[in-house]
N, C-alpha and C. Protein backbone atom coordinates (compact mmCIF):
# COMPACT_ATOMS: atom_id res chain seq x y z
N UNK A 1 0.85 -1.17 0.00
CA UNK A 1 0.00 0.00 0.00
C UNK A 1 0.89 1.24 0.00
N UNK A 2 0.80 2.11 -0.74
CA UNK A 2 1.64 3.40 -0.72
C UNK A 2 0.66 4.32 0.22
N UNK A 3 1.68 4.68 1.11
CA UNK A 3 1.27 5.51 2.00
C UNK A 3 2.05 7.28 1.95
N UNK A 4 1.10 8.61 2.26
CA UNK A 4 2.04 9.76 1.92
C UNK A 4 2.03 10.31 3.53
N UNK A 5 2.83 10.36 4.33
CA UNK A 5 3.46 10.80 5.28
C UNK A 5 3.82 12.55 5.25
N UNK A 6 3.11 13.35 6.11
CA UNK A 6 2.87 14.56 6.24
C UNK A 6 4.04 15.13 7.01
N UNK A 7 4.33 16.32 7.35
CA UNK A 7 5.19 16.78 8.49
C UNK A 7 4.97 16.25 9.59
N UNK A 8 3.89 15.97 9.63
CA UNK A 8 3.19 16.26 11.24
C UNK A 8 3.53 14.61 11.74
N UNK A 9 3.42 14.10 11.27
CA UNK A 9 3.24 12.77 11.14
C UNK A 9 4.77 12.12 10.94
N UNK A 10 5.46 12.92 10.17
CA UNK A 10 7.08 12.67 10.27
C UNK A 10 7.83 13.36 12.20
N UNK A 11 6.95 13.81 12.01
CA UNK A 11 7.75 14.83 13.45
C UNK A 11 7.49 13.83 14.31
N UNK A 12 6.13 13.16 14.29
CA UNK A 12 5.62 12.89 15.64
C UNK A 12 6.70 11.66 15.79
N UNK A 13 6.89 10.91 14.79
CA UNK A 13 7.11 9.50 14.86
C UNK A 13 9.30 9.63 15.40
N UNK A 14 9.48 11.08 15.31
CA UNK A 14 11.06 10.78 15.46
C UNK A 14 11.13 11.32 16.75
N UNK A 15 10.24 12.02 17.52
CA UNK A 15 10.41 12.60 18.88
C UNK A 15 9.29 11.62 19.73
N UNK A 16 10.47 11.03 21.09
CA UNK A 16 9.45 10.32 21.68
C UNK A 16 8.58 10.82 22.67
N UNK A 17 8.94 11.91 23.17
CA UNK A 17 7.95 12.82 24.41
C UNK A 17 6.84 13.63 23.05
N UNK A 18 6.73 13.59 22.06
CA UNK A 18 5.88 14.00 21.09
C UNK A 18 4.35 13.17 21.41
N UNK A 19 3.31 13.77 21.81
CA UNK A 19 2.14 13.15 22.28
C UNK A 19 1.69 12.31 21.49
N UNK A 20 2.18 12.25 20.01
CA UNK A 20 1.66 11.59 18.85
C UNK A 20 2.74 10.45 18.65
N UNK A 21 3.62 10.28 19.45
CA UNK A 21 4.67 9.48 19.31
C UNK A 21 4.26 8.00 18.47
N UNK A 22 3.50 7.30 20.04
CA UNK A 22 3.76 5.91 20.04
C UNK A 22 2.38 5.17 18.71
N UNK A 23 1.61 5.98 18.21
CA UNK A 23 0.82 5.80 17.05
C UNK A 23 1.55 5.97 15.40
N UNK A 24 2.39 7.08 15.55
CA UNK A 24 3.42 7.45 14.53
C UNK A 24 4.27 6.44 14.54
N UNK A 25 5.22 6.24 15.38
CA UNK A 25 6.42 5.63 15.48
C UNK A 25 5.90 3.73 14.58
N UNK A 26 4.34 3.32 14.78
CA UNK A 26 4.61 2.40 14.56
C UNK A 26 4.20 2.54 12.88
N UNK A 27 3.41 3.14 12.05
CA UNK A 27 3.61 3.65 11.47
C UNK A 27 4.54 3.86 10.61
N UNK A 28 5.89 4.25 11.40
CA UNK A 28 7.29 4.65 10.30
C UNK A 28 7.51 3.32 10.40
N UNK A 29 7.25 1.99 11.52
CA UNK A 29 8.07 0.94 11.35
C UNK A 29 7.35 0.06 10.24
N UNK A 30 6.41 0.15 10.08
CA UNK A 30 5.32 -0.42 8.89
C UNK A 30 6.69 0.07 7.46
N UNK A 31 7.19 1.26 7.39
CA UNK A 31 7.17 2.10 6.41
C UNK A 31 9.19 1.00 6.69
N UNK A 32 9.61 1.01 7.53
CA UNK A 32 10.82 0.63 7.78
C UNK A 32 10.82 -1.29 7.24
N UNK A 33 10.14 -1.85 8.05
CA UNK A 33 9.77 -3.44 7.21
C UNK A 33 9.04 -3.32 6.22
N UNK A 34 8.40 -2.30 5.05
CA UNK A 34 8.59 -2.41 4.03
C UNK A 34 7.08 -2.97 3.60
N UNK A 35 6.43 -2.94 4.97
CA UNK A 35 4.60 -3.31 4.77
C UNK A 35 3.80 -2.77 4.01
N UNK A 36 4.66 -1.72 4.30
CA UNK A 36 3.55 0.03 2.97
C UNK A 36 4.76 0.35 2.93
N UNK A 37 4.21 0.96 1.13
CA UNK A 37 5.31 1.73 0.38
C UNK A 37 5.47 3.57 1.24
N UNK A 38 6.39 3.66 2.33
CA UNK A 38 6.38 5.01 2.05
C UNK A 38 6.52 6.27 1.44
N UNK A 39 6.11 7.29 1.22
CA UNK A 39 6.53 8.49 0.47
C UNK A 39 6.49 9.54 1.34
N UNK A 40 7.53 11.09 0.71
CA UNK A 40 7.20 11.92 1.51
C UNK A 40 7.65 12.84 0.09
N UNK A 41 7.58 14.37 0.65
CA UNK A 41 7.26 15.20 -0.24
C UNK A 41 9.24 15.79 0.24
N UNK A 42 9.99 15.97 -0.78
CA UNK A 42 10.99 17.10 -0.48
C UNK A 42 10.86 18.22 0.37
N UNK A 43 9.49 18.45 -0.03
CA UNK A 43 8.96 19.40 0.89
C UNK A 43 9.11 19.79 2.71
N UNK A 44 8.23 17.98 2.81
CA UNK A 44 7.96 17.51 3.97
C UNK A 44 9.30 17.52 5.16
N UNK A 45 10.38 17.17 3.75
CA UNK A 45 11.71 16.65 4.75
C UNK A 45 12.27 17.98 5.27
N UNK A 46 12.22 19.14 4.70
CA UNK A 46 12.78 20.66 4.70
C UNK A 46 11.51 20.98 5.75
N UNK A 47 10.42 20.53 5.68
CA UNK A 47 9.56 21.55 6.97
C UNK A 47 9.40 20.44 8.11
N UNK A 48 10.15 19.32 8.15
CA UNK A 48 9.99 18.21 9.18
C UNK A 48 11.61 18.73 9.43
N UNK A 49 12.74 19.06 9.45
CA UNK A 49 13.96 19.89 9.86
C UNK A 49 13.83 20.89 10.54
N UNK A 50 12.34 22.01 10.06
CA UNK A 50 12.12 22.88 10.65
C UNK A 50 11.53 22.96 11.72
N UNK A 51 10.68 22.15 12.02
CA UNK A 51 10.05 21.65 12.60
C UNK A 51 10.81 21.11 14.33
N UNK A 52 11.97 20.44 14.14
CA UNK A 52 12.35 19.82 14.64
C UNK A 52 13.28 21.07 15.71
N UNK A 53 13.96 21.79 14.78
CA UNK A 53 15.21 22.61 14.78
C UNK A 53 14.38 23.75 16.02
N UNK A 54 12.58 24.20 16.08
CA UNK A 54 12.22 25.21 16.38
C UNK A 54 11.30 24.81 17.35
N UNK A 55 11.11 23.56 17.47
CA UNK A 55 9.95 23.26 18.64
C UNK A 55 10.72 23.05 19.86
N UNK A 56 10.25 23.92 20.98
CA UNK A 56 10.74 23.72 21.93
C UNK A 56 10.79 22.46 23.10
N UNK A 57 11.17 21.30 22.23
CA UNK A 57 11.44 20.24 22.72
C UNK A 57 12.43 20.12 24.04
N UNK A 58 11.84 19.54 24.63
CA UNK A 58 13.12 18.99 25.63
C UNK A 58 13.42 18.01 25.73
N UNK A 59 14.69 17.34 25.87
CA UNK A 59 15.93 18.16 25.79
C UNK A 59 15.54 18.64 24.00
N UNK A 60 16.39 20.09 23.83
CA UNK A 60 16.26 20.52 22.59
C UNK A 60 16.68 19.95 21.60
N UNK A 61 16.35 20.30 20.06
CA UNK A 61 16.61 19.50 18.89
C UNK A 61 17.56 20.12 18.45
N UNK A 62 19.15 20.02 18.18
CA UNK A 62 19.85 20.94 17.46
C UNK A 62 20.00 20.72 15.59
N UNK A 63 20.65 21.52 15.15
CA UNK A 63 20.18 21.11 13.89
C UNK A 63 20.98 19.81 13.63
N UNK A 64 22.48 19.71 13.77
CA UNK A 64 22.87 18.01 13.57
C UNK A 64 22.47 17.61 13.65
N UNK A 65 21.64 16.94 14.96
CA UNK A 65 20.59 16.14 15.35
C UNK A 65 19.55 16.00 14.58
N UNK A 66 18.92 17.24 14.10
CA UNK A 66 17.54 17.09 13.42
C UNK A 66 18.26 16.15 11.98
N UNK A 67 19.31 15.90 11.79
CA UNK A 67 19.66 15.91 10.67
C UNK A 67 20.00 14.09 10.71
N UNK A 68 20.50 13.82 11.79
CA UNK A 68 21.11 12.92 11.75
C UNK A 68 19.43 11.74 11.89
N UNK A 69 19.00 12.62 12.43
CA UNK A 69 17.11 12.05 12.99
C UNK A 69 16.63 11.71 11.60
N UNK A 70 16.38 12.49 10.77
CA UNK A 70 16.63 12.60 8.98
C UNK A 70 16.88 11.68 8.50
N UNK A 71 18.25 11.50 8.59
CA UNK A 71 19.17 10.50 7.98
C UNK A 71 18.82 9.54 8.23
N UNK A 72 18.87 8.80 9.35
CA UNK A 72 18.79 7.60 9.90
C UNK A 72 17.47 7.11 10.07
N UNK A 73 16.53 7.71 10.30
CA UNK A 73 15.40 7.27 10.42
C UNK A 73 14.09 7.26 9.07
N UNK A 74 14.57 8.60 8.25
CA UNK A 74 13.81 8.31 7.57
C UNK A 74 14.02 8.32 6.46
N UNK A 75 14.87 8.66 5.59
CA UNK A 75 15.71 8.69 4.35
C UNK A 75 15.59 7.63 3.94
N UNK A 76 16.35 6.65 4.71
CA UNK A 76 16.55 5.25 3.57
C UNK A 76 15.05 4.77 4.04
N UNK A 77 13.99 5.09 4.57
CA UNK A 77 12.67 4.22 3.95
C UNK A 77 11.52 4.58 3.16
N UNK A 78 11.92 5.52 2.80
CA UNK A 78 10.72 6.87 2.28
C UNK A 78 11.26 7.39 0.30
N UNK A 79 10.90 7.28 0.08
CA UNK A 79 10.43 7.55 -1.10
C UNK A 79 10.27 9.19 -1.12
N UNK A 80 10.95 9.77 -1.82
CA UNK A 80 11.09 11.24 -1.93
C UNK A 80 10.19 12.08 -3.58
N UNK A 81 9.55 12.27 -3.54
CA UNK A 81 8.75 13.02 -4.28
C UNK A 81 9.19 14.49 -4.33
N UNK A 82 9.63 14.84 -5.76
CA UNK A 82 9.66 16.80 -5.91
C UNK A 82 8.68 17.44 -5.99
N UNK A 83 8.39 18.93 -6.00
CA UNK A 83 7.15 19.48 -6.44
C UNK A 83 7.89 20.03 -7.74
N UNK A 84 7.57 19.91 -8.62
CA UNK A 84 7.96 20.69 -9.65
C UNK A 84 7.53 22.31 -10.10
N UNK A 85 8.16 22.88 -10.23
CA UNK A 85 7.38 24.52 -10.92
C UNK A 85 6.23 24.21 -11.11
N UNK A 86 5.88 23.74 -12.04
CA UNK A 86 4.63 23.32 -12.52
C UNK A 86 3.63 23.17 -11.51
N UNK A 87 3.75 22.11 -10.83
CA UNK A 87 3.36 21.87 -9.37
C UNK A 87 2.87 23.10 -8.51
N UNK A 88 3.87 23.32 -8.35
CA UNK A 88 4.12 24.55 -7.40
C UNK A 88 2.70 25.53 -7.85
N UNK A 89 2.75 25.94 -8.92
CA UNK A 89 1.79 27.35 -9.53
C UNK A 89 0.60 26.97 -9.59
N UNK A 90 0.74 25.86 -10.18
CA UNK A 90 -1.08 24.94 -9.89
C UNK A 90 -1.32 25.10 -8.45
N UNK A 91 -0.92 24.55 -7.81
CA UNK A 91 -1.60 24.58 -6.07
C UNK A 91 -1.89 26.04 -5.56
N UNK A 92 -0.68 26.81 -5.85
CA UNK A 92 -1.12 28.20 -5.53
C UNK A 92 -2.02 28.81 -6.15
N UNK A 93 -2.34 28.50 -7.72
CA UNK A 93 -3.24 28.98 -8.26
C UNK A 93 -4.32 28.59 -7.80
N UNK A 94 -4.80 26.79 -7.30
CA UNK A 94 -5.56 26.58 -6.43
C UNK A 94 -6.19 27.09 -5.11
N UNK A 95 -4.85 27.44 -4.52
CA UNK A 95 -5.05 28.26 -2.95
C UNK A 95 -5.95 29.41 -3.47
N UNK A 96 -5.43 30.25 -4.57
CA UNK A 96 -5.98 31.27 -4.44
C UNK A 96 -7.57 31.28 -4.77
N UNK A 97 -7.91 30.01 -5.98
CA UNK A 97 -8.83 30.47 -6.71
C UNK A 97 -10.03 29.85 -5.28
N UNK A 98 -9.75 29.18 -4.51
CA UNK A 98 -10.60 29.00 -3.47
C UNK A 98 -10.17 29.60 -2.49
N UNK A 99 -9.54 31.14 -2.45
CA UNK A 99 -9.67 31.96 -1.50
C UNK A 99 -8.72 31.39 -0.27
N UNK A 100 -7.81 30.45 -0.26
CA UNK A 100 -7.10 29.99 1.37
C UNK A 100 -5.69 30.53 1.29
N UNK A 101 -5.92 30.73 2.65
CA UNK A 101 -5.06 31.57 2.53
C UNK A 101 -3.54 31.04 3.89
N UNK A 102 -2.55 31.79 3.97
CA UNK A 102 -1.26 31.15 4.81
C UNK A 102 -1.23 29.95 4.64
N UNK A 103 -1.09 29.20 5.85
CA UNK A 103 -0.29 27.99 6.08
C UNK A 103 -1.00 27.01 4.81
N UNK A 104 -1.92 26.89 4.74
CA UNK A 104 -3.31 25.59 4.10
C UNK A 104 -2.21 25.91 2.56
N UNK A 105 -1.34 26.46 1.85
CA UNK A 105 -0.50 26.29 0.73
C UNK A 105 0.24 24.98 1.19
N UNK A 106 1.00 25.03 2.47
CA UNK A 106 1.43 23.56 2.99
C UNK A 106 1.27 22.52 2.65
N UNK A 107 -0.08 22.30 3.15
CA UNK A 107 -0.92 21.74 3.41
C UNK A 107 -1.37 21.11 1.69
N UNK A 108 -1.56 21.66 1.09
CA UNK A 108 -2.00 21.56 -0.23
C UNK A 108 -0.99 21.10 -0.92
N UNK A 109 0.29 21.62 -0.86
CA UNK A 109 1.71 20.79 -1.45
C UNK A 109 1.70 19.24 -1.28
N UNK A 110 1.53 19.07 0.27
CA UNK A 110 1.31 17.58 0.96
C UNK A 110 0.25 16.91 -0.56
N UNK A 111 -1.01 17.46 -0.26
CA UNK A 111 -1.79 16.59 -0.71
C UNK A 111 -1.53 16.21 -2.55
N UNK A 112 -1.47 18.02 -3.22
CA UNK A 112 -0.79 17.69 -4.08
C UNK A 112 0.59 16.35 -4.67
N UNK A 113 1.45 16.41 -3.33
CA UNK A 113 2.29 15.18 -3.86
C UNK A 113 1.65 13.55 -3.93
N UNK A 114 0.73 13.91 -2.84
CA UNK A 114 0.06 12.33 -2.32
C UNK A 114 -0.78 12.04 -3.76
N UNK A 115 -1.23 12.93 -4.18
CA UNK A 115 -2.34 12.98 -5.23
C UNK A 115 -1.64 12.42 -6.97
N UNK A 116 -0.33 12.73 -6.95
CA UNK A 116 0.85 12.90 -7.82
C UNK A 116 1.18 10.86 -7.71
N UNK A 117 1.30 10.52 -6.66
CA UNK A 117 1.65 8.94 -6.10
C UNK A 117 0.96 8.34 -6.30
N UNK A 118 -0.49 8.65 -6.68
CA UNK A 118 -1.44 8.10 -6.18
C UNK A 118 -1.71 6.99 -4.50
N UNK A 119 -1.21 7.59 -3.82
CA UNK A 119 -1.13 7.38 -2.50
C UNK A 119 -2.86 7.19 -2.17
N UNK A 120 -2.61 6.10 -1.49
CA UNK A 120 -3.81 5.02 -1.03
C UNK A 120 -3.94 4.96 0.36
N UNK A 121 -3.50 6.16 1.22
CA UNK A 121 -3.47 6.91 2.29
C UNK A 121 -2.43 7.83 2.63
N UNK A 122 -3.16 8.64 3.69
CA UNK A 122 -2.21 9.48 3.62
C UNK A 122 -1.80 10.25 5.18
N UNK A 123 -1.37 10.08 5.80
CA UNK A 123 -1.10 10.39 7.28
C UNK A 123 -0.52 11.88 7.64
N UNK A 124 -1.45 12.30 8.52
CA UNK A 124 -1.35 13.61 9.06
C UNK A 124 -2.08 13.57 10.22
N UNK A 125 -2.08 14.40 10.93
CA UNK A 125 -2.92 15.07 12.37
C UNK A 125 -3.32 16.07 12.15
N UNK A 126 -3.46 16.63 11.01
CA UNK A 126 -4.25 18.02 10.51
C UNK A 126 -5.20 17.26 9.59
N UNK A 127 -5.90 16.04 10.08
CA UNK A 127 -7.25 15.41 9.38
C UNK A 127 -7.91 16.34 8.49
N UNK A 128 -8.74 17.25 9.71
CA UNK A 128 -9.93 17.91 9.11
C UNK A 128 -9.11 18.94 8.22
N UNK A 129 -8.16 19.59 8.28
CA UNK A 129 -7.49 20.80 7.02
C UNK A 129 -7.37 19.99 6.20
N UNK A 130 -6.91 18.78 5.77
CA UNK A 130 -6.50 18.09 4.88
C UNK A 130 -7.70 17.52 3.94
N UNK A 131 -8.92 17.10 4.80
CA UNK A 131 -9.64 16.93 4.43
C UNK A 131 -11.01 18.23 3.83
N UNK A 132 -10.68 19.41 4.37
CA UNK A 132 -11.12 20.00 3.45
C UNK A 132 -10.71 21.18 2.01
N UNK A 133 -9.67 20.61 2.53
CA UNK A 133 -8.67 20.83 1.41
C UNK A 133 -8.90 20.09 -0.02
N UNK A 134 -9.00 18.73 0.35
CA UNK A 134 -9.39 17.66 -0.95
C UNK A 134 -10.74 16.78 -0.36
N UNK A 135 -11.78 17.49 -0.10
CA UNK A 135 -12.62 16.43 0.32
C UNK A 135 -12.28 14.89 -1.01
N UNK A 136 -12.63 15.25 -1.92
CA UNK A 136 -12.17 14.11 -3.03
C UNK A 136 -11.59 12.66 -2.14
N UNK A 137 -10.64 13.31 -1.49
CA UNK A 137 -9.11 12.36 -0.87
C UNK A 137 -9.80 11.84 0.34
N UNK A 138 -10.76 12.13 1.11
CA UNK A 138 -11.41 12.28 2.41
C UNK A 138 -11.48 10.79 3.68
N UNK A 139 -11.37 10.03 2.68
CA UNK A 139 -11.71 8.78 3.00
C UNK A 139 -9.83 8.28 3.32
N UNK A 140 -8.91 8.94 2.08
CA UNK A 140 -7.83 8.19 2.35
C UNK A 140 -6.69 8.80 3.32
N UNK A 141 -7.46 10.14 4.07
CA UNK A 141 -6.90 11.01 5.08
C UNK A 141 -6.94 10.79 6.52
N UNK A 142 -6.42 10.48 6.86
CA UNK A 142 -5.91 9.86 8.57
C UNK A 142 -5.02 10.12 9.48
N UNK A 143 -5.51 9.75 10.77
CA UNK A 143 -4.18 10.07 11.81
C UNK A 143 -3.48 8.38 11.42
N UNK A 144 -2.20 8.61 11.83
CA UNK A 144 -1.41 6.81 11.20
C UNK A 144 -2.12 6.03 12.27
């Protein structure tokens, strides 16, 4: 099953005091033995760094760390997807022509790539944004 793995959902699964931990974590191991095909967006991996680098975790995340967290955990099982230009102007042209506005461009990249995979779920903790973002997708939008 190809599965598309969100920020939120990448974050939760590499920090273990993360409230979303122990649902995520098993999740990436599905994605690690190779049960479901994982994917993530280029995107995802640059705002799952940021993510990491700025939440006031304790003990804190430094950026090596966020990096080495990256590396090791999720790189070699994930499947990396680009947005292309192309990509890119469509979704925004999307954002705009339905009026949404800040973060929900994110959000829309995500689904955009999942949509690109044809991804047969798709894991986040921003359910309901995601889902009304693409009702279409609605059914294949989930916490992991």
């Amino acid at each position: 099953m190809k599965v598309y793995f969100d920020t939120t959902a990448l974050v939760a699964a590499c920090v273990e005091l993360h409230p979303h931990y122990n649902q995520s974590i098993r999740a990436l191991q599905s994605a690690r033995e190779k049960t479901l095909e994982g994917h993530i967006s280029g995107h995802a991996l640059a705002e799952s760094y940021s993510v990491l680098t700025r939440t006031p975790f304790r003990p804190p995340i430094y950026p090596g760390l966020a990096w080495k967290i990256l590396q090791e955990d999720i790189l070699p099982y994930f499947e990396i997807v680009t947005i292309t230009p192309q990509m890119y102007q469509e979704t925004i042209r999307d954002c705009a022509d339905h009026g949404w506005i800040g973060g929900r461009v994110h959000d829309a990249n995500h689904l955009r790539c999942a949509r690109e995979l044809e991804c047969e779920r798709i894991y986040t903790f921003s359910v309901r944004h995601f889902q009304q973002l693409a009702p279409d997708l609605a059914q294949r939008i989930g916490a992991p």
